[in-house]
N, C-alpha and C. Protein backbone atom coordinates (compact mmCIF):
# COMPACT_ATOMS: atom_id res chain seq x y z
N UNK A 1 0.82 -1.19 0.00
CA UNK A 1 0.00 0.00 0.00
C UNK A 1 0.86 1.25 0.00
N UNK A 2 0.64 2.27 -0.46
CA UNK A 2 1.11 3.65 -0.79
C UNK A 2 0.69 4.23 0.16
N UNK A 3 1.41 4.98 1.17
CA UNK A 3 0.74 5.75 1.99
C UNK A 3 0.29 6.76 2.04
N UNK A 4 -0.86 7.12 2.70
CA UNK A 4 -1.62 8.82 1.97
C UNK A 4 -0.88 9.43 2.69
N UNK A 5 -0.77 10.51 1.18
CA UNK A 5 -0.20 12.37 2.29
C UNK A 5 -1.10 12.85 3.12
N UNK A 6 -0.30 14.09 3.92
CA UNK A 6 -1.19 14.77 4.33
C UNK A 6 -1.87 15.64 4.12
N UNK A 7 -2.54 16.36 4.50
CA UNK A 7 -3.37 17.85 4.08
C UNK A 7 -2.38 18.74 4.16
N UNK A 8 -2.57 19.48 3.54
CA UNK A 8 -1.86 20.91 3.30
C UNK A 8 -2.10 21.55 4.99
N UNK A 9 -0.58 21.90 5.00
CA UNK A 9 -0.94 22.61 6.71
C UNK A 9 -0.49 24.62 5.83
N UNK A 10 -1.27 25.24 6.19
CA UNK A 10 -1.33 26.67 6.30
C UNK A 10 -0.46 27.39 6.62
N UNK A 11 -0.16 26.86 8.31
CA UNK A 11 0.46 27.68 9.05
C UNK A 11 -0.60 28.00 10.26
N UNK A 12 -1.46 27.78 9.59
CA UNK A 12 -3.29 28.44 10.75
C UNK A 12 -2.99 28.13 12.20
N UNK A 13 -2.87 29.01 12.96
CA UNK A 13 -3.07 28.53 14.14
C UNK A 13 -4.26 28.04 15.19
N UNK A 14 -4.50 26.58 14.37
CA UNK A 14 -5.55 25.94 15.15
C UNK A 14 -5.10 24.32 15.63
N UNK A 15 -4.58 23.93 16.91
CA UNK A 15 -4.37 23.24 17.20
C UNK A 15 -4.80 21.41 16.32
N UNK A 16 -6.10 21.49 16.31
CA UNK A 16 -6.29 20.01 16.03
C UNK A 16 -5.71 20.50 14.69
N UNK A 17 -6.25 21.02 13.27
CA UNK A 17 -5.04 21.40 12.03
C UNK A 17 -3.48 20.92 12.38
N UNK A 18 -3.02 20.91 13.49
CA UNK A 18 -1.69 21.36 13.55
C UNK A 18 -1.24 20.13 13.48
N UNK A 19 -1.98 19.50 14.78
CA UNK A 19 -1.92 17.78 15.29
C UNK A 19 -1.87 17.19 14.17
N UNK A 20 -2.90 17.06 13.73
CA UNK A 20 -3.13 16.16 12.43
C UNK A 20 -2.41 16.34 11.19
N UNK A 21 -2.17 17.09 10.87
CA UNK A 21 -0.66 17.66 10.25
C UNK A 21 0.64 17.04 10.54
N UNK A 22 0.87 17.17 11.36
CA UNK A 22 2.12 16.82 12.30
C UNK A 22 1.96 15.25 12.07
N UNK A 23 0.69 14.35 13.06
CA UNK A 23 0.65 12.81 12.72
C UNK A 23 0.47 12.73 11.39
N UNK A 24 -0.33 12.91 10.55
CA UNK A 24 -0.09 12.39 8.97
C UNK A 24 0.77 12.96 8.12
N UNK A 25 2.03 13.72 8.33
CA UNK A 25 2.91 13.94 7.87
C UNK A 25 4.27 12.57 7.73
N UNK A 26 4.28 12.71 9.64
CA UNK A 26 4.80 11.85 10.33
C UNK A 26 4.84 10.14 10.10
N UNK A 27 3.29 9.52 9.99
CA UNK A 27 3.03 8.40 9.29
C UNK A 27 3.20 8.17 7.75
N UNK A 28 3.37 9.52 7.16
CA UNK A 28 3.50 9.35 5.66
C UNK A 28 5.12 9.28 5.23
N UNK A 29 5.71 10.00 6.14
CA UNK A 29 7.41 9.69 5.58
C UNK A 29 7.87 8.50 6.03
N UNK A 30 7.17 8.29 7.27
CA UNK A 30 7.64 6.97 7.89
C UNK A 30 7.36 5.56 7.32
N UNK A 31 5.95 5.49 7.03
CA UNK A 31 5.38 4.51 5.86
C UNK A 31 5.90 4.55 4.99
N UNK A 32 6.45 5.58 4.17
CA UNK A 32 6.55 5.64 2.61
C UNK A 32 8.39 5.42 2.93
N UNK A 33 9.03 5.05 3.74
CA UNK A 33 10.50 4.40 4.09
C UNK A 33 11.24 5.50 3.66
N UNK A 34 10.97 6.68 3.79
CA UNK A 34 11.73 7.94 3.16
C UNK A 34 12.69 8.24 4.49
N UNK A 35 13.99 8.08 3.94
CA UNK A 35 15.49 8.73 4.83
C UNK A 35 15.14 9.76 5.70
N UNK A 36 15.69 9.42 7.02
CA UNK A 36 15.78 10.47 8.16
C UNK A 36 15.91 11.91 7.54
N UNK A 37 17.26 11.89 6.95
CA UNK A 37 17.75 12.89 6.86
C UNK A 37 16.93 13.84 5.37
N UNK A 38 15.69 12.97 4.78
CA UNK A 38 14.96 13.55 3.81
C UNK A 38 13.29 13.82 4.16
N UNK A 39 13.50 13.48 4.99
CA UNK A 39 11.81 13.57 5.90
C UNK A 39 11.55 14.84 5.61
N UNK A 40 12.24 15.71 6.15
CA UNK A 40 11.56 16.98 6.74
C UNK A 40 11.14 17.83 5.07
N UNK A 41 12.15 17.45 4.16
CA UNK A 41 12.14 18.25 2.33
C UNK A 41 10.83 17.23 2.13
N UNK A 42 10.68 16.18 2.04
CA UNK A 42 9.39 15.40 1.55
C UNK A 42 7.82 16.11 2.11
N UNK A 43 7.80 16.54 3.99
CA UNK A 43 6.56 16.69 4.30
C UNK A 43 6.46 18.44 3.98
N UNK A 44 8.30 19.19 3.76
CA UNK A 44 7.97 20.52 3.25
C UNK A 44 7.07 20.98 1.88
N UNK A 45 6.62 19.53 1.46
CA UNK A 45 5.77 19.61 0.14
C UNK A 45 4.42 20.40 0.46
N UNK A 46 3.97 19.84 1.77
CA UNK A 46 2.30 20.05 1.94
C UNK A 46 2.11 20.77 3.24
N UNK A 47 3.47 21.78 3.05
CA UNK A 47 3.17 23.43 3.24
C UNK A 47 2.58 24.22 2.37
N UNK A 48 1.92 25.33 2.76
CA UNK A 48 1.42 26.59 2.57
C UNK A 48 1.48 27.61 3.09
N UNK A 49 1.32 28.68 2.47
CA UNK A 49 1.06 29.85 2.71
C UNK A 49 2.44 30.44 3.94
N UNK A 50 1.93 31.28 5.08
CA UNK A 50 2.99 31.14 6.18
C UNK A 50 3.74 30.14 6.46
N UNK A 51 3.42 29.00 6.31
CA UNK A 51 4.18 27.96 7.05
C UNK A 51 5.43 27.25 5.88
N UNK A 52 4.89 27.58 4.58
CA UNK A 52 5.65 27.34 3.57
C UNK A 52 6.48 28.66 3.65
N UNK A 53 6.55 29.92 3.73
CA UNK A 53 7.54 31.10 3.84
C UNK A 53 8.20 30.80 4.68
N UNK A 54 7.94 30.49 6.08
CA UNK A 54 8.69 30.38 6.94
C UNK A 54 9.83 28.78 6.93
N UNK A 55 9.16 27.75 6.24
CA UNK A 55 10.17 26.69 5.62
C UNK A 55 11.04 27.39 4.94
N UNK A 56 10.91 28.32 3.67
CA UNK A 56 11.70 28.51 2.68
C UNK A 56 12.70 29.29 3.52
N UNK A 57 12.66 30.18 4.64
CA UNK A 57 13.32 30.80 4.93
C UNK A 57 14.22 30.71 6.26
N UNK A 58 13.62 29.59 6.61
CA UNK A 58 14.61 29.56 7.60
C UNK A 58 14.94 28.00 7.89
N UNK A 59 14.72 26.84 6.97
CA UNK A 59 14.81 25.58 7.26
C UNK A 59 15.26 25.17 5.66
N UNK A 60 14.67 25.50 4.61
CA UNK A 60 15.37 25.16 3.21
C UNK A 60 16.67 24.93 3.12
N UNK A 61 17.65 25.39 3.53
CA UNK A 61 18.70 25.89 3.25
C UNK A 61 19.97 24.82 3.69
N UNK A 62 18.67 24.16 5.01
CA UNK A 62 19.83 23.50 5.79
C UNK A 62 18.98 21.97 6.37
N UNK A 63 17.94 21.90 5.74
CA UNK A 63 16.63 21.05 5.34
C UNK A 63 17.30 19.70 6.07
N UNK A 64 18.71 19.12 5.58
CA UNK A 64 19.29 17.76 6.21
C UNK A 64 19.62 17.74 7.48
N UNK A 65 19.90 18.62 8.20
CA UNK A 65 20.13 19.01 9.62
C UNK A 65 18.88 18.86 10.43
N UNK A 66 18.02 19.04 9.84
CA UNK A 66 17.01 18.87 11.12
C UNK A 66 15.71 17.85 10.89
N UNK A 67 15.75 17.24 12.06
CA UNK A 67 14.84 16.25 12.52
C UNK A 67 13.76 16.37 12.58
N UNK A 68 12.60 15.69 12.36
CA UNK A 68 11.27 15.75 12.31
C UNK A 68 10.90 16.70 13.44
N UNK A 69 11.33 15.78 14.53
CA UNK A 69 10.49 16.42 15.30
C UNK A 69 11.03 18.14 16.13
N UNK A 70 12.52 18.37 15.96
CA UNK A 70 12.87 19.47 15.87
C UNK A 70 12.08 20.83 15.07
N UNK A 71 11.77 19.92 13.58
CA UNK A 71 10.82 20.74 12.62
C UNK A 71 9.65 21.09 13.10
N UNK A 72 9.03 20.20 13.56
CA UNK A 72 7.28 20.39 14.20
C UNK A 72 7.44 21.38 15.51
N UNK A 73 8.36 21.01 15.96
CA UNK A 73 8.49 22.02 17.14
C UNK A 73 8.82 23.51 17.06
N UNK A 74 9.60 23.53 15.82
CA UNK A 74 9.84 25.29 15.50
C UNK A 74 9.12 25.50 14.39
N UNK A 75 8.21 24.39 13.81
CA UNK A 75 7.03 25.21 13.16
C UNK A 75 5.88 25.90 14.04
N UNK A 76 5.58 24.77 15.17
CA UNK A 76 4.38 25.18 16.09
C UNK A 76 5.18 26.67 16.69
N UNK A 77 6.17 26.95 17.06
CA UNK A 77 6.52 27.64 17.60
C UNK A 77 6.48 28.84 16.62
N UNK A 78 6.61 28.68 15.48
CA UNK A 78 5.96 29.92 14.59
C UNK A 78 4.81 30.39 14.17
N UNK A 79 4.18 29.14 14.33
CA UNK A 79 2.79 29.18 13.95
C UNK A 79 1.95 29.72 15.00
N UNK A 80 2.21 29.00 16.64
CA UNK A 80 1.44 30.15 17.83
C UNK A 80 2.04 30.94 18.17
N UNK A 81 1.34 31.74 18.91
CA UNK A 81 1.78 32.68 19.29
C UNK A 81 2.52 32.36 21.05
N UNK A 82 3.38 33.27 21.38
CA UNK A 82 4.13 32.83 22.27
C UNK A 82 3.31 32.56 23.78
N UNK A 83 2.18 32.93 23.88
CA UNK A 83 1.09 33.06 25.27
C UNK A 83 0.26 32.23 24.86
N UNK A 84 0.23 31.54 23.32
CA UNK A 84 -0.79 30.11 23.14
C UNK A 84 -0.77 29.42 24.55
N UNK A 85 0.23 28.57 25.00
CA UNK A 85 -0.23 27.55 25.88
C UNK A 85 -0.36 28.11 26.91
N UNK A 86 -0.06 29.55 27.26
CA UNK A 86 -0.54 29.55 28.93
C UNK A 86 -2.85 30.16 28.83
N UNK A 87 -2.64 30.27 27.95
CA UNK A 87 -3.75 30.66 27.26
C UNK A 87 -4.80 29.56 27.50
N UNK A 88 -3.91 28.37 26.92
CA UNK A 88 -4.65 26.57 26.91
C UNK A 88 -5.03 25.95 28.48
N UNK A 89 -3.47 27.02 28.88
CA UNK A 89 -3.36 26.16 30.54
C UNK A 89 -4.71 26.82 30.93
N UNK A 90 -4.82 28.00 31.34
CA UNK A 90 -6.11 28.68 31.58
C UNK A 90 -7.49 28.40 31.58
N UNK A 91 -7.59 28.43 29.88
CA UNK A 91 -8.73 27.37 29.21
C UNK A 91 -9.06 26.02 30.09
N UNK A 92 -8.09 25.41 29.92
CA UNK A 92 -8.03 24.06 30.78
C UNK A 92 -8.70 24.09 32.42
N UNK A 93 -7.96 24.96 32.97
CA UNK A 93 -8.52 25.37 34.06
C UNK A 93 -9.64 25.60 34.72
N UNK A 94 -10.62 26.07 33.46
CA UNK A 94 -11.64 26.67 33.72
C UNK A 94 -12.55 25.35 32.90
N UNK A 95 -12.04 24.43 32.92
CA UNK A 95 -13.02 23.56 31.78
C UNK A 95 -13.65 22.36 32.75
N UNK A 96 -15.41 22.66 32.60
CA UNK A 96 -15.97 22.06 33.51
C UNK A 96 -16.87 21.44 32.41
N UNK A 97 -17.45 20.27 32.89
CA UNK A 97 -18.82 19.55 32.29
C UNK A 97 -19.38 20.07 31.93
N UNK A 98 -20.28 21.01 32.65
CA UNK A 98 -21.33 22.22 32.56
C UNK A 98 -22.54 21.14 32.08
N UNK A 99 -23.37 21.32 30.93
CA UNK A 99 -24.60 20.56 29.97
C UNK A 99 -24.16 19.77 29.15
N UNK A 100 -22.56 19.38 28.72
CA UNK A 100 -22.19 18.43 28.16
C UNK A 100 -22.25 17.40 28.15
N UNK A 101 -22.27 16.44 27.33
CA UNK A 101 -22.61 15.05 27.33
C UNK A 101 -20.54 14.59 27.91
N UNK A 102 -20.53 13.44 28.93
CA UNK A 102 -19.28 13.17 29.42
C UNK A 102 -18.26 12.91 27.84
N UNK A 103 -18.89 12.33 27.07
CA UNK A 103 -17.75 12.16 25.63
C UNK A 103 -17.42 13.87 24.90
N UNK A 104 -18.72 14.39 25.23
CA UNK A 104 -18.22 15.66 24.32
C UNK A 104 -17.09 16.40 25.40
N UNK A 105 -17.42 16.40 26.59
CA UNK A 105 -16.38 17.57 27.58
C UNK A 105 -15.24 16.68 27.55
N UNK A 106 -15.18 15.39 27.66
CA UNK A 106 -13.94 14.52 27.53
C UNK A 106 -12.98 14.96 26.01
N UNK A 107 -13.52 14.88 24.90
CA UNK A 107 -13.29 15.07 23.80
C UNK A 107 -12.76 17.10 23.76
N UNK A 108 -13.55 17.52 24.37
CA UNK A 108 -12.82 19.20 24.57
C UNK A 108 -11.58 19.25 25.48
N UNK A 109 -11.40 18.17 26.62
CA UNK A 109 -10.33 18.50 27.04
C UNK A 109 -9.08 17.61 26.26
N UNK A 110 -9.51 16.44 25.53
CA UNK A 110 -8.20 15.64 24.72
C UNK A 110 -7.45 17.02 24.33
N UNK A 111 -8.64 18.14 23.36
CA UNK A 111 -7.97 18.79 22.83
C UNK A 111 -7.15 20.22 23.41
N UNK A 112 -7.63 20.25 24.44
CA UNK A 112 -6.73 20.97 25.58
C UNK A 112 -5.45 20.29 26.01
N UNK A 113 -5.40 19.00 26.19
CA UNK A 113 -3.91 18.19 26.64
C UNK A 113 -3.12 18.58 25.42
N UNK A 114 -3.85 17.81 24.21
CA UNK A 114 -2.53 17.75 23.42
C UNK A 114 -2.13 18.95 23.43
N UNK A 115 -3.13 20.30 23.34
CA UNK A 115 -2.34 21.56 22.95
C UNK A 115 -1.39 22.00 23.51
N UNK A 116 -1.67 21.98 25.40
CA UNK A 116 -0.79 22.16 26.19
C UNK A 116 0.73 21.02 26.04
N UNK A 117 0.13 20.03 25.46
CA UNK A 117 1.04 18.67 26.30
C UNK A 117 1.22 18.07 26.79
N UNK A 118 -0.23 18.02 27.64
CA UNK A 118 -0.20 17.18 28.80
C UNK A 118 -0.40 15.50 28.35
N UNK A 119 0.45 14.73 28.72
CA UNK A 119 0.35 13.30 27.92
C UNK A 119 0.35 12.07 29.38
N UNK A 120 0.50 12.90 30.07
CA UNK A 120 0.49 11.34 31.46
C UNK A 120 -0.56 10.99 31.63
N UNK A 121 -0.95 10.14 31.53
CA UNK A 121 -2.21 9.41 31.45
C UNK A 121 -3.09 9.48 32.93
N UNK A 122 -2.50 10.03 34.16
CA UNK A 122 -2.97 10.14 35.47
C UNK A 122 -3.17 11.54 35.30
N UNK A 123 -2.70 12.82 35.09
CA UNK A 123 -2.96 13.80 34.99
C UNK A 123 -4.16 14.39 34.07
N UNK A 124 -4.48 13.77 32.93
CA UNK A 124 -5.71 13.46 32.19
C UNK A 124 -6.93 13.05 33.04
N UNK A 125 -6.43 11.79 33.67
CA UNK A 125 -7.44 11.11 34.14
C UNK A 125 -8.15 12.42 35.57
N UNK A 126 -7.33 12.41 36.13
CA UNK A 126 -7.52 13.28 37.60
C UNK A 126 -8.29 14.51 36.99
N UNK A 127 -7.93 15.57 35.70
CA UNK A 127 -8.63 16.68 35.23
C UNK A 127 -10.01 16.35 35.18
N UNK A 128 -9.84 15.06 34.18
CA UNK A 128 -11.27 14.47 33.79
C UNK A 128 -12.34 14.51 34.97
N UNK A 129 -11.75 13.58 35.72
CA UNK A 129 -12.56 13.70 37.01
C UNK A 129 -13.24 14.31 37.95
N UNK A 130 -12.43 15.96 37.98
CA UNK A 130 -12.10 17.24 39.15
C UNK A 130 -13.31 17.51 37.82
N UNK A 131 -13.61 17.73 36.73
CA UNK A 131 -13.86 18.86 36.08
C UNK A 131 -15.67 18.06 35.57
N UNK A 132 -15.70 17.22 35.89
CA UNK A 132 -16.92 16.44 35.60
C UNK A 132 -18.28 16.66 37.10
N UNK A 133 -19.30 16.85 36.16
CA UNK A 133 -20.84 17.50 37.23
C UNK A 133 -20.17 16.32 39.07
N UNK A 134 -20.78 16.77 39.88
CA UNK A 134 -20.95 16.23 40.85
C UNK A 134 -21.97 14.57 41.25
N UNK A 135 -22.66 14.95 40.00
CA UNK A 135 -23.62 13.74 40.16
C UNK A 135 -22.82 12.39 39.68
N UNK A 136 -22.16 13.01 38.24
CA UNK A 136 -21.41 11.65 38.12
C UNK A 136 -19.91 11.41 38.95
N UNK A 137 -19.64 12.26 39.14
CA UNK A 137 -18.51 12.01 40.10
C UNK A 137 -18.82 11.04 40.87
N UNK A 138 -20.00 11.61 42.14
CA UNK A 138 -20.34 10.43 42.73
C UNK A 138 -20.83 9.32 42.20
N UNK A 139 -21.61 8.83 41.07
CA UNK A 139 -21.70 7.65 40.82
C UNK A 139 -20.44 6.81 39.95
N UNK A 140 -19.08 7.50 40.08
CA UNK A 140 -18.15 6.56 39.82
C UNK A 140 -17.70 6.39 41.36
N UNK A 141 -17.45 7.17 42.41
CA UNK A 141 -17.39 6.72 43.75
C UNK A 141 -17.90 5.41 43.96
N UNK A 142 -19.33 5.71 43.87
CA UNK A 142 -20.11 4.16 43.74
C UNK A 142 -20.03 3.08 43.27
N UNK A 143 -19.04 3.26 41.84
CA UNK A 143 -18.42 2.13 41.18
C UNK A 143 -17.09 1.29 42.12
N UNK A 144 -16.60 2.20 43.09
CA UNK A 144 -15.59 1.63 43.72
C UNK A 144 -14.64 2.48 42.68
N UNK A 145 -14.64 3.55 42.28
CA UNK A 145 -13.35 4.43 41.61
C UNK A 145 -13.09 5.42 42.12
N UNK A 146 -11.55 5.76 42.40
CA UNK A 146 -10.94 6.86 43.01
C UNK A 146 -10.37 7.84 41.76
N UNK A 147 -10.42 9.05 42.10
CA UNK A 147 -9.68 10.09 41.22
C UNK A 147 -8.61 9.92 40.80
N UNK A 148 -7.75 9.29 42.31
CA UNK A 148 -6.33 8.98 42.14
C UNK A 148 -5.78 7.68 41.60
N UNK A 149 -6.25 6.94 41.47
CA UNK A 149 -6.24 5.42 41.24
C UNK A 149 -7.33 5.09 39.63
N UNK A 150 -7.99 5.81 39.29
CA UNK A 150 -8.70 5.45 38.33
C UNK A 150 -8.36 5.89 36.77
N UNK A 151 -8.63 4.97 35.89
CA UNK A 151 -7.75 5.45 34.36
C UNK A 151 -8.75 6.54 33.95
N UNK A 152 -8.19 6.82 33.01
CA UNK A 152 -9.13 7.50 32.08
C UNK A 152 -10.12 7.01 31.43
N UNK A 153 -9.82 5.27 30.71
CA UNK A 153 -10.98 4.99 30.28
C UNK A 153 -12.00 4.64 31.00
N UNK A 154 -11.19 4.29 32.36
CA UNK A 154 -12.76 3.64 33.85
C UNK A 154 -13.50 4.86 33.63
N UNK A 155 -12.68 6.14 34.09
CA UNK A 155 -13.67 6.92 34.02
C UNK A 155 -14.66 7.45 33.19
């Protein structure tokens, strides 16, 4: 099988765009058995706009030197703005259940971790928990589940 490219990334600063960019870039050089040191010129194809100027100008030149994930990191870093993640942390902070269904507020904060970074699977889990109505809180109590002790998917 041929592996699909990715979507054209912009430059846009919108997190899930960015993610998904980043993983199907990532799975496409890697699938398609393309050289370390040619990764980063292969996924500079399905740039645009800002994010393609800012390749041409400050990564073209010297394109074999840098590593995937070096690249994704000083693209995101061009692409947000420098108060993005304390912005996310914030967001995060303030992110409660409210009238949400538990998959949709679960699904708003995935996209708060990845933005920030948060990837430990207990620190997820514990947000999830703190930030979910009172009613179900207690009826995972009732299940015999702790905040501290319980995964993300129990919960």
């Amino acid at each position: 099988l041929k592996p699909d490219p990715p979507e054209k990334y912009s430059g846009h600063a919108n997190v899930r765009e960015f993610v998904t960019f980043m993983e199907d870039a990532s799975d496409y050089v890697r699938e398609g058995g393309v050289e370390r040191k040619y990764r980063v010129r292969k996924v500079s194809r399905y740039l645009t706009g800002g994010a393609k100027e800012w390749y041409i100008s400050r990564v073209q030149d010297r394109v074999k030197e840098w590593s995937l994930r070096q690249f994704f990191t000083a693209l995101y870093n061009h692409c947000f703005p420098v108060t993005f993640r304390s912005e996310q942390r914030e967001k995060l902070s303030r992110a409660y259940q409210g009238n949400q269904s538990v998959r949709q507020h679960a699904m708003r904060l995935e996209e708060l971790f990845n933005s920030i970074g948060i990837s430990e699977p207990k620190d997820r889990a514990l947000k999830l928990w703190e930030s979910l109505n009172t009613d179900i809180q207690q009826g995972l109590w009732n299940k015999d589940l702790a905040p501290e002790t319980a995964s993300y998917d129990e919960i």
